[in-house]
C-alpha atoms as a PDB file:
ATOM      1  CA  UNK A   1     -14.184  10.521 -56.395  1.00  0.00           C
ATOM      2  CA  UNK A   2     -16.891  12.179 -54.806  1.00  0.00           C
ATOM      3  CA  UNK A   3     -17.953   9.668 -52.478  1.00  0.00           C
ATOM      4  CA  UNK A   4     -13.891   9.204 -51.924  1.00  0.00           C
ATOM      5  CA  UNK A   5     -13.699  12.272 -50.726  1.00  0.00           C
ATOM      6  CA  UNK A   6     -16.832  11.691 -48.411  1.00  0.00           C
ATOM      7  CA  UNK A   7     -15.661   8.780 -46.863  1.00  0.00           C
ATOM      8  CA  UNK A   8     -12.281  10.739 -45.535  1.00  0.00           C
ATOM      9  CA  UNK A   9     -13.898  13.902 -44.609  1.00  0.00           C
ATOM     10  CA  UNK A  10     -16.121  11.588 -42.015  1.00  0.00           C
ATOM     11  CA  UNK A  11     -12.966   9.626 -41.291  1.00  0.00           C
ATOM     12  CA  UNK A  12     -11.096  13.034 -40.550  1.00  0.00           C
ATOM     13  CA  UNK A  13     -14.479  14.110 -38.230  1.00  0.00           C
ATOM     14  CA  UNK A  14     -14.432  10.745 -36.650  1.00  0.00           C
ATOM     15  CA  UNK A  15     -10.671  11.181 -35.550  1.00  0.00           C
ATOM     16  CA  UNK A  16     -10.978  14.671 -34.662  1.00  0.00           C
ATOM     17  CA  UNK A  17     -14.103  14.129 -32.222  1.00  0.00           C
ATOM     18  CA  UNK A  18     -12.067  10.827 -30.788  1.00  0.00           C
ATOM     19  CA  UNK A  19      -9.158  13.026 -30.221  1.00  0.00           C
ATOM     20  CA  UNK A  20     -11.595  15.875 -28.516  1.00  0.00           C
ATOM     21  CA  UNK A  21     -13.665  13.276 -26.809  1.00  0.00           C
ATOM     22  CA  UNK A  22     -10.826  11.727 -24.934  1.00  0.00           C
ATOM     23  CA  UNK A  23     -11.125  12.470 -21.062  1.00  0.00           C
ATOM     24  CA  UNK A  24      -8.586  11.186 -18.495  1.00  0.00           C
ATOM     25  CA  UNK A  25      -8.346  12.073 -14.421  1.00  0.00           C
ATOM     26  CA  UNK A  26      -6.122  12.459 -11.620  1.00  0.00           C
ATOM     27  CA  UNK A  27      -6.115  11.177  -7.970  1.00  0.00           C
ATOM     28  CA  UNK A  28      -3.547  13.186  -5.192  1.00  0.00           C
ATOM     29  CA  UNK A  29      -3.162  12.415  -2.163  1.00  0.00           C
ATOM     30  CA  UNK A  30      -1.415  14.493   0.932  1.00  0.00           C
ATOM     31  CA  UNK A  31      -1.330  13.625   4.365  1.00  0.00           C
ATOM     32  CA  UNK A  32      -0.258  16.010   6.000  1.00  0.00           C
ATOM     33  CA  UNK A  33      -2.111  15.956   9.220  1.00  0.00           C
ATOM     34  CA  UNK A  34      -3.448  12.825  11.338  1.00  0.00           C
ATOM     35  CA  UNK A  35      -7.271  12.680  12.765  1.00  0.00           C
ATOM     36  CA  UNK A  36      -5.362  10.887  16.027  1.00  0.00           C
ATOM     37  CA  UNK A  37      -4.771  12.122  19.035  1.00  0.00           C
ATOM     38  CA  UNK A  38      -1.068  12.052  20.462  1.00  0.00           C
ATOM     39  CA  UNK A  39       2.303  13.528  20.772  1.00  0.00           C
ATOM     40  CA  UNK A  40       3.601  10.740  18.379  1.00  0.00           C
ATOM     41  CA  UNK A  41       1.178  11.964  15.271  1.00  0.00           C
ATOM     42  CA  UNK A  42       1.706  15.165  15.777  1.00  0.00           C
ATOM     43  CA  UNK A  43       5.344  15.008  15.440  1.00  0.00           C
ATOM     44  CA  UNK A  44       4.930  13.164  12.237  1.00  0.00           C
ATOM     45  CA  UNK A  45       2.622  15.985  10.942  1.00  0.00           C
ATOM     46  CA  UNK A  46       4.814  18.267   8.203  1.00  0.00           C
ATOM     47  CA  UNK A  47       2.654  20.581   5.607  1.00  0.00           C
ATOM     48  CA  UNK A  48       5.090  19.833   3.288  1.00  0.00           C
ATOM     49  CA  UNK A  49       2.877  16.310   2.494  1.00  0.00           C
ATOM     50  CA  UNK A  50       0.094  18.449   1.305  1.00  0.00           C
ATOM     51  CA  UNK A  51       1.825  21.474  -0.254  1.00  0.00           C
ATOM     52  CA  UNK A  52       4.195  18.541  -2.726  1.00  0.00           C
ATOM     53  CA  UNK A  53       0.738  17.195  -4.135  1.00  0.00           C
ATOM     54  CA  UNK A  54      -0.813  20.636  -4.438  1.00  0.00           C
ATOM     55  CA  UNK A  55       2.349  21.926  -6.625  1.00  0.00           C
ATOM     56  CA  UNK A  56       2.365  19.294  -8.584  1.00  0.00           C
ATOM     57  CA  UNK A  57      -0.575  19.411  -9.824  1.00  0.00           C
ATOM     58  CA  UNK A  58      -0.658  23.448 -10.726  1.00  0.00           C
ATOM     59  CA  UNK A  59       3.054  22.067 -12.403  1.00  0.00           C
ATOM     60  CA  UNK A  60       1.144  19.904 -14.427  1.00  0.00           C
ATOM     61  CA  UNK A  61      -1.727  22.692 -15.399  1.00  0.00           C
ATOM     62  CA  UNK A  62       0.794  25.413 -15.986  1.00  0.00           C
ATOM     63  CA  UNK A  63       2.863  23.206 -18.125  1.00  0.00           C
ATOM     64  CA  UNK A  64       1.477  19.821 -19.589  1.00  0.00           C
ATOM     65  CA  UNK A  65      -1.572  21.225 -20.430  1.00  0.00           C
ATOM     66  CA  UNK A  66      -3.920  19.877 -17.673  1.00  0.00           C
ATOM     67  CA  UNK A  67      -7.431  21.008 -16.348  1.00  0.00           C
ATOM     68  CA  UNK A  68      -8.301  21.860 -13.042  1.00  0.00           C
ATOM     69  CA  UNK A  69     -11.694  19.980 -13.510  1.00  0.00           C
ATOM     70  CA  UNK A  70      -9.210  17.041 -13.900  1.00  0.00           C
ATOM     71  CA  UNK A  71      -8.126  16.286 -10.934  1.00  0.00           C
ATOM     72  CA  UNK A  72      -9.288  15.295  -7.741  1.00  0.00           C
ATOM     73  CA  UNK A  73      -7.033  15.859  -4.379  1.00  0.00           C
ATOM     74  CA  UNK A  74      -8.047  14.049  -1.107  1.00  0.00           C
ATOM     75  CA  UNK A  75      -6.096  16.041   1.782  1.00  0.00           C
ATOM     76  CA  UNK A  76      -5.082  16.190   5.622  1.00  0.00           C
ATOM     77  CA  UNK A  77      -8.257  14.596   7.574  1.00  0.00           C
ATOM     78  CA  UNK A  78     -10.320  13.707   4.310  1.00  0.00           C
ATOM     79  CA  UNK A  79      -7.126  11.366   3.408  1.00  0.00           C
ATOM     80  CA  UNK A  80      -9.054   8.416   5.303  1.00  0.00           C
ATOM     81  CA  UNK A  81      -8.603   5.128   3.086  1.00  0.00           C
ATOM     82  CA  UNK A  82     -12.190   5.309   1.973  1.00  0.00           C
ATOM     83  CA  UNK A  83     -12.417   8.011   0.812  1.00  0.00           C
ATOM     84  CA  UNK A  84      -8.718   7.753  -1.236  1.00  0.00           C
ATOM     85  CA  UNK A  85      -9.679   4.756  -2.647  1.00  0.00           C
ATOM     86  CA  UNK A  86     -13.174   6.555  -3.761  1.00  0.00           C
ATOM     87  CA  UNK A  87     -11.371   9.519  -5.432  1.00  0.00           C
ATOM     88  CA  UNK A  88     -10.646   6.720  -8.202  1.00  0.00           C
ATOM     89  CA  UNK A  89     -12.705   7.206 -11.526  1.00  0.00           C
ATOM     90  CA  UNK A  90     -13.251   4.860 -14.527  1.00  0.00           C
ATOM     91  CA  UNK A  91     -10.783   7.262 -16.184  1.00  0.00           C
ATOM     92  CA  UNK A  92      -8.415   7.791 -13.627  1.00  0.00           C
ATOM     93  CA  UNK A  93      -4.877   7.327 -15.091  1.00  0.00           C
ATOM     94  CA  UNK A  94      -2.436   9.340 -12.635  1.00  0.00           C
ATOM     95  CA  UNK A  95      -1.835   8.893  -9.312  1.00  0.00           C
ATOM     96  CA  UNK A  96       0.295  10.955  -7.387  1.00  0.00           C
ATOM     97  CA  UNK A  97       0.778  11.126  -3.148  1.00  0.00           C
ATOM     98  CA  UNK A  98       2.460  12.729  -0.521  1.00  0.00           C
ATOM     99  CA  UNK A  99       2.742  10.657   2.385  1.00  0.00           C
ATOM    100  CA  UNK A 100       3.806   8.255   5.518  1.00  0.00           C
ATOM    101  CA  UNK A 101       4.817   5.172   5.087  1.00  0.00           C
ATOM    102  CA  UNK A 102       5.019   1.679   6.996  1.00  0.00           C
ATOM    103  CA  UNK A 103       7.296  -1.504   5.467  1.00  0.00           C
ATOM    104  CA  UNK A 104       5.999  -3.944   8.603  1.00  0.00           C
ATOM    105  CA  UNK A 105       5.215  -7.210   7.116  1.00  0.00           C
ATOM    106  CA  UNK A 106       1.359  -7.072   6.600  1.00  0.00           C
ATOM    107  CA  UNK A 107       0.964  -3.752   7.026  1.00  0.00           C
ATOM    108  CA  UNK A 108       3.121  -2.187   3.996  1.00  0.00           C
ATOM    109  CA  UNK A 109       1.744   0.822   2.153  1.00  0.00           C
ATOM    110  CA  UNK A 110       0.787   4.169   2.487  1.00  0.00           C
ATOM    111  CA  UNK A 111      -0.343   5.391   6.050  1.00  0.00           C
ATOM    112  CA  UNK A 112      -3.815   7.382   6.147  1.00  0.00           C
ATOM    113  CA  UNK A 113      -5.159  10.181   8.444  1.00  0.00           C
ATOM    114  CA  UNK A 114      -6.391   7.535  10.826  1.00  0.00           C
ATOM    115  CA  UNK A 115      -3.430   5.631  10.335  1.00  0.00           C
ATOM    116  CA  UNK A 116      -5.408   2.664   8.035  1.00  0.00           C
ATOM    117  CA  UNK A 117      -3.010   1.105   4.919  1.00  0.00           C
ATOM    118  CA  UNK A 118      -3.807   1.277   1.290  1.00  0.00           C
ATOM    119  CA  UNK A 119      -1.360  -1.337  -0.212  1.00  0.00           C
ATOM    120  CA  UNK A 120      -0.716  -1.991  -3.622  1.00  0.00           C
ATOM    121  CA  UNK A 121      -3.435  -4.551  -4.658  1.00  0.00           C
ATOM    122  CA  UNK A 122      -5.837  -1.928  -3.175  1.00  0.00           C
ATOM    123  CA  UNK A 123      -4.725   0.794  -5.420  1.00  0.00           C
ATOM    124  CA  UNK A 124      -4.331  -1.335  -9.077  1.00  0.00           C
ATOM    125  CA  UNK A 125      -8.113  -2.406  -7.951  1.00  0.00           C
ATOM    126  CA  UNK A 126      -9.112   1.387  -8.564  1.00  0.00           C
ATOM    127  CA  UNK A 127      -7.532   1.022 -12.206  1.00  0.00           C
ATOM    128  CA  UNK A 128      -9.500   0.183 -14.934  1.00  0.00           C
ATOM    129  CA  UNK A 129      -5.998  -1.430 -16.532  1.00  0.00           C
ATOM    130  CA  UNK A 130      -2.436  -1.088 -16.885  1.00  0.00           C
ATOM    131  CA  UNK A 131      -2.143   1.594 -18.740  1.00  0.00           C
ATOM    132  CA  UNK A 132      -1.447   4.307 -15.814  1.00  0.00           C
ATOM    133  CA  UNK A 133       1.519   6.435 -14.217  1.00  0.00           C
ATOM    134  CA  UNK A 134       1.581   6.019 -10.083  1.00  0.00           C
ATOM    135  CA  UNK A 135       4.000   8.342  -8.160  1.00  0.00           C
ATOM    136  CA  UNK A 136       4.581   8.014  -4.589  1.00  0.00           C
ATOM    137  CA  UNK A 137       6.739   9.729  -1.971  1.00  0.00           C
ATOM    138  CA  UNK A 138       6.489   8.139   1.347  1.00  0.00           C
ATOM    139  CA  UNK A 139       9.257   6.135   3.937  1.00  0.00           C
ATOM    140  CA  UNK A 140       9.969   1.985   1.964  1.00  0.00           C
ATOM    141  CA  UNK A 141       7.851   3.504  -1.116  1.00  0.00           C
ATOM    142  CA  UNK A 142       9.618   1.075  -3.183  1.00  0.00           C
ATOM    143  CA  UNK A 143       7.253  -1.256  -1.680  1.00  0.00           C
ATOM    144  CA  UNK A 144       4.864  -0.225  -4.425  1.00  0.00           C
ATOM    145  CA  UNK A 145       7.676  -0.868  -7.374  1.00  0.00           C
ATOM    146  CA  UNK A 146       7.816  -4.316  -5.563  1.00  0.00           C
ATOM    147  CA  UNK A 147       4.223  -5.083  -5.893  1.00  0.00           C
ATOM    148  CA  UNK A 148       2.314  -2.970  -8.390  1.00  0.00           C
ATOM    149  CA  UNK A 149       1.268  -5.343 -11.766  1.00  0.00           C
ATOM    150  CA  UNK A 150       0.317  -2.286 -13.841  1.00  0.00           C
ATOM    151  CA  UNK A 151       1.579   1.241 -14.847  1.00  0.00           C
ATOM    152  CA  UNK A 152       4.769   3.277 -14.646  1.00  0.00           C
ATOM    153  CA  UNK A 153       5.524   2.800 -10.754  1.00  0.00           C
ATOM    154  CA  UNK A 154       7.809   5.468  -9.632  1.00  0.00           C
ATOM    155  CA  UNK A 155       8.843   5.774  -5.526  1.00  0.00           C
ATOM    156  CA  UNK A 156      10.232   7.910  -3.779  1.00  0.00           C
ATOM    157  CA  UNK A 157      13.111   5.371  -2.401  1.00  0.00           C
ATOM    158  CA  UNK A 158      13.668   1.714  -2.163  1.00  0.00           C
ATOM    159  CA  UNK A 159      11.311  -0.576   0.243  1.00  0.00           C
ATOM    160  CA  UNK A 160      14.086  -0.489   2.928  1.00  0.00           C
ATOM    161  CA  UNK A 161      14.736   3.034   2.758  1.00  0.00           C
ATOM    162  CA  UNK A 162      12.896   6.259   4.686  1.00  0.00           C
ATOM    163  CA  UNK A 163      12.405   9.267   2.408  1.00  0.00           C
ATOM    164  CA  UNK A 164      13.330  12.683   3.255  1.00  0.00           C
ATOM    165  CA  UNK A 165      10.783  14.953   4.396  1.00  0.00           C
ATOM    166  CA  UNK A 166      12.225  18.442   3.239  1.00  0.00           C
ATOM    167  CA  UNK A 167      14.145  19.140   0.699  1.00  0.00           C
ATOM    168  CA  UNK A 168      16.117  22.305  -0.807  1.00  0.00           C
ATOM    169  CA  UNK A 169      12.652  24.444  -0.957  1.00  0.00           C
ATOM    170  CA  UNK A 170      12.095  23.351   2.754  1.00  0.00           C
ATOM    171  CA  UNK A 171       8.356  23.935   0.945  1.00  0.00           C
ATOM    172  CA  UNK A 172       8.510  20.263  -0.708  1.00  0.00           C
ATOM    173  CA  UNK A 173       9.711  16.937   0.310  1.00  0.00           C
ATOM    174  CA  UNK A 174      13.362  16.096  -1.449  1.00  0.00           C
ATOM    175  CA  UNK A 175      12.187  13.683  -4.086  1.00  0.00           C
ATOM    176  CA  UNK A 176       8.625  15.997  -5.052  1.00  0.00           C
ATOM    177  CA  UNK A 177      11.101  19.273  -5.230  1.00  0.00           C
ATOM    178  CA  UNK A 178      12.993  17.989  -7.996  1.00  0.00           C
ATOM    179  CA  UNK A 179       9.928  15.849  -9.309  1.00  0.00           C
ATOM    180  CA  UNK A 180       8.187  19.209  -9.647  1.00  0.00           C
ATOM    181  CA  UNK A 181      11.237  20.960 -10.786  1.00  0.00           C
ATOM    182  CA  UNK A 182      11.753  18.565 -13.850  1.00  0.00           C
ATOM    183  CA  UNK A 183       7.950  19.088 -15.002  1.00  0.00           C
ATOM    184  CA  UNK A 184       8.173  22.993 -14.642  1.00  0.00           C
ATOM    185  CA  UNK A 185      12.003  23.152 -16.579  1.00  0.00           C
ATOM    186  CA  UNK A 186      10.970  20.919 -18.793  1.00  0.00           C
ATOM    187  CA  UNK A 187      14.377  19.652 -18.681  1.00  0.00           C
ATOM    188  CA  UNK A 188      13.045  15.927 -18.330  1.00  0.00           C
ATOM    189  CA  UNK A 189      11.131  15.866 -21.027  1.00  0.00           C
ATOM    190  CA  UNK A 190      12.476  13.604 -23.791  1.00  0.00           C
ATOM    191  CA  UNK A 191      14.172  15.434 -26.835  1.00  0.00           C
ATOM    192  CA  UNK A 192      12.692  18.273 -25.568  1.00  0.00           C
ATOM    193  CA  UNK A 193       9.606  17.283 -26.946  1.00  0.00           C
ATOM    194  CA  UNK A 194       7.117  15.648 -24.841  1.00  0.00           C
ATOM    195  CA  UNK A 195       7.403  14.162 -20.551  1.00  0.00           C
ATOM    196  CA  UNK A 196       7.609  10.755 -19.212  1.00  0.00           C
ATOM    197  CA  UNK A 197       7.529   9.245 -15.798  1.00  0.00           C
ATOM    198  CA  UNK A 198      11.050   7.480 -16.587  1.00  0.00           C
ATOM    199  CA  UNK A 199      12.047  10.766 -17.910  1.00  0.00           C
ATOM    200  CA  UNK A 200      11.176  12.438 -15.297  1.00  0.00           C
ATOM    201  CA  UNK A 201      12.953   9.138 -12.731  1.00  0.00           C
ATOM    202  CA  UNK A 202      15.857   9.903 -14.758  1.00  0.00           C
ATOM    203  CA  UNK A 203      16.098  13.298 -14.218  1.00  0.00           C
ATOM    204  CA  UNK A 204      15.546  13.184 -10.718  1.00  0.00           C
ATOM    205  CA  UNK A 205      17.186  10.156  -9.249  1.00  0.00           C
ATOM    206  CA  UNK A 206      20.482  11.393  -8.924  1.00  0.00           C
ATOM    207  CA  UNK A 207      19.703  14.737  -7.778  1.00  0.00           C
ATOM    208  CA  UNK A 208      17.999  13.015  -4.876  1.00  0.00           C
ATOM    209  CA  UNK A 209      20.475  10.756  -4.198  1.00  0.00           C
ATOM    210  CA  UNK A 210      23.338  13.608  -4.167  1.00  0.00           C
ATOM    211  CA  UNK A 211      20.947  15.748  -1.733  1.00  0.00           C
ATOM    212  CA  UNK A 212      20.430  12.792   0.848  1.00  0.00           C
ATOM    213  CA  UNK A 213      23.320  11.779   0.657  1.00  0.00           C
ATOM    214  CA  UNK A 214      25.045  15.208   1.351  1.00  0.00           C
ATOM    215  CA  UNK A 215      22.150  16.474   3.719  1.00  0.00           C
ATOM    216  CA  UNK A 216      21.314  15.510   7.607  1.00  0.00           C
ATOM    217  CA  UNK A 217      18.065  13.982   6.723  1.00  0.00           C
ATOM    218  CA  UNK A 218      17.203  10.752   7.094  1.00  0.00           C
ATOM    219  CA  UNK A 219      19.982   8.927   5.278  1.00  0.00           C
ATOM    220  CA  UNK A 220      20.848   8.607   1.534  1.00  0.00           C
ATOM    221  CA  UNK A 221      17.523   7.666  -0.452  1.00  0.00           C
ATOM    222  CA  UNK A 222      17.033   6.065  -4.074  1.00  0.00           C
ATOM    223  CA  UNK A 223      14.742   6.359  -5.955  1.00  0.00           C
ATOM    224  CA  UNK A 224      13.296   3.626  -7.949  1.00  0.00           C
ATOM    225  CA  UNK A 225      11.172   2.829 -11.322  1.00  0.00           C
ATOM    226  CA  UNK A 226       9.243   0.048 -11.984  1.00  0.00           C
ATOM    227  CA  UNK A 227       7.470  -0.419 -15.980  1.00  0.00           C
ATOM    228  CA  UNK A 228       4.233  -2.383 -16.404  1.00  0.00           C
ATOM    229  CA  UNK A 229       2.774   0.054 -18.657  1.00  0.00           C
ATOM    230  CA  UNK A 230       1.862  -1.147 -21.967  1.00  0.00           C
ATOM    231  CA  UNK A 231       3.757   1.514 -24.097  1.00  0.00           C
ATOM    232  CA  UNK A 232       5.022   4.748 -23.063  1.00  0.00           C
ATOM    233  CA  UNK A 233       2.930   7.183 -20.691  1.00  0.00           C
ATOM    234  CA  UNK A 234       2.709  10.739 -21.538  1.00  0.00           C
ATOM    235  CA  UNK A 235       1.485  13.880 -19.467  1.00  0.00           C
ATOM    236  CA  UNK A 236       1.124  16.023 -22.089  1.00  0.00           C
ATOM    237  CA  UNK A 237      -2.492  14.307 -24.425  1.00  0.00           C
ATOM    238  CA  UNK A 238      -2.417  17.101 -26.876  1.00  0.00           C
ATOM    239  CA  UNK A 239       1.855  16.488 -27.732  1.00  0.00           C
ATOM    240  CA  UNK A 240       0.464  12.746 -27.531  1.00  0.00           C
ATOM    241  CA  UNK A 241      -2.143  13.080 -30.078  1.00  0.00           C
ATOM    242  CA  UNK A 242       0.839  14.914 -32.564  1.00  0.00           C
ATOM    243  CA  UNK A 243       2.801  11.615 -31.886  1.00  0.00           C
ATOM    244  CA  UNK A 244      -0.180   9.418 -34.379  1.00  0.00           C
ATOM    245  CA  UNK A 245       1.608  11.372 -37.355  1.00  0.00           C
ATOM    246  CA  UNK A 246       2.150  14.302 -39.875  1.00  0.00           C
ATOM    247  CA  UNK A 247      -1.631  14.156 -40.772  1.00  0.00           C
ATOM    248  CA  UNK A 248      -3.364  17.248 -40.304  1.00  0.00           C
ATOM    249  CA  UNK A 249      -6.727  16.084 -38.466  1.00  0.00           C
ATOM    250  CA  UNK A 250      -8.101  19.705 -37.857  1.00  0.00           C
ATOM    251  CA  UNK A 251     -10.993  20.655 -39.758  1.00  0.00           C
ATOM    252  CA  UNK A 252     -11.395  23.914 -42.581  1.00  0.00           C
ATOM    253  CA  UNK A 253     -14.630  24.600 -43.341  1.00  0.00           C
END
């Protein structure tokens, strides 16, 4: 009995310092302003680029229990493809960016400060594996939907569609106002219990799609959703962890 009771109080420890021990990281990307000279970039400068990926991330530290040590944002004129694709970490299973984007044939993906590319293949190359969530608000970001082979993808609007650079906050582009709006209400969030990135697509799609379509920018946009995760994502690891069971794994001493 004795050695019984051993053998599940190291068991129990085991869990618990697996549980404590897990560590997981964020990439964001805004680009907000270009490192180019001309009237042409400057008119496609808007700070609402940077300020969607900036408020999104506090969303997810005020309310999916997130560190700030967690994340690492690559902004404005740092946003050069190097040094996004850099950002990346062994751990790194969120992506989220605020951008321009180009649907030419050969040049698709997201536009950087110096106007370089970063296309699909480039970004599930940072990934250690499948099992990530990738959001991304840019002009044809369905492109990534299209052509991603792991994670939850979710875009901002389909591959022949622009996307809508402010939205009801004027402070946000459409599709990151209600993408922030759905992690701070918590009214995504599935049975109330724990948040998704298809939770969080459902909640927002048609919201976007009734504020395009009823606004003067840019044209009706749709969003779009794209599942190559192996299971189920979720934001929040500590709700996650609850999810293994009713087993208590916390130690009394």
């Amino acid at each position: 009995m004795k050695i019984e009771r051993c053998c599940m109080f190291f068991s129990i420890l085991l869990i618990s310092i697996a549980l404590q021990a897990q560590t997981r990281h964020a990439v964001g990307v805004g680009v907000a302003e270009f490192d180019i000279e001309g009237a042409y970039w400057r008119a496609l400068e808007h700070p609402s680029l940077r300020v969607d990926v900036i408020d999104f991330k506090e969303a997810l530290i005020q309310h999916q229990n997130w560190q700030e040590s967690e994340f690492t944002l690559v902004l404005d004129h740092d946003a050069t493809k190097a040094r996004i694709l850099n950002a990346f970490q062994a751990n790194t299973e969120l992506f989220f960016g605020s951008a321009h984007g180009d649907n030419n044939p050969g040049r698709e993906g997201l536009i950087t400060t110096l106007s370089e590319r970063v296309n699909a293949s480039e970004f599930m190359g940072r990934f250690s594996g499948t099992d990530f969530a990738f959001f991304v608000n840019s002009c044809y970001s369905g492109y990534f939907c299209n052509n991603m082979t792991g994670g939850e993808i979710c875009a901002s609007s389909a591959f022949s569609e622009p996307s809508t650079a402010l939205g009801p906050s004027y402070n946000h582009t459409v599709y990151f106002h209600f993408l922030i709006e759905g992690v701070e209400n918590n009214t995504a969030a599935s049975n109330g219990q724990y948040l998704t990135p298809y939770a969080l697509h459902q909640y927002l799609e048609p919201l976007v799609i009734a504020y395009t379509t009823s606004s003067y920018f840019g044209g009706t946009q749709h969003p779009k959703y794209a599942d190559h995760y192996p299971g189920t994502y979720i934001f929040n690891k500590e709700v996650e962890a609850s999810l293994w069971g009713d087993f208590d794994y916390s130690l009394t001493w």
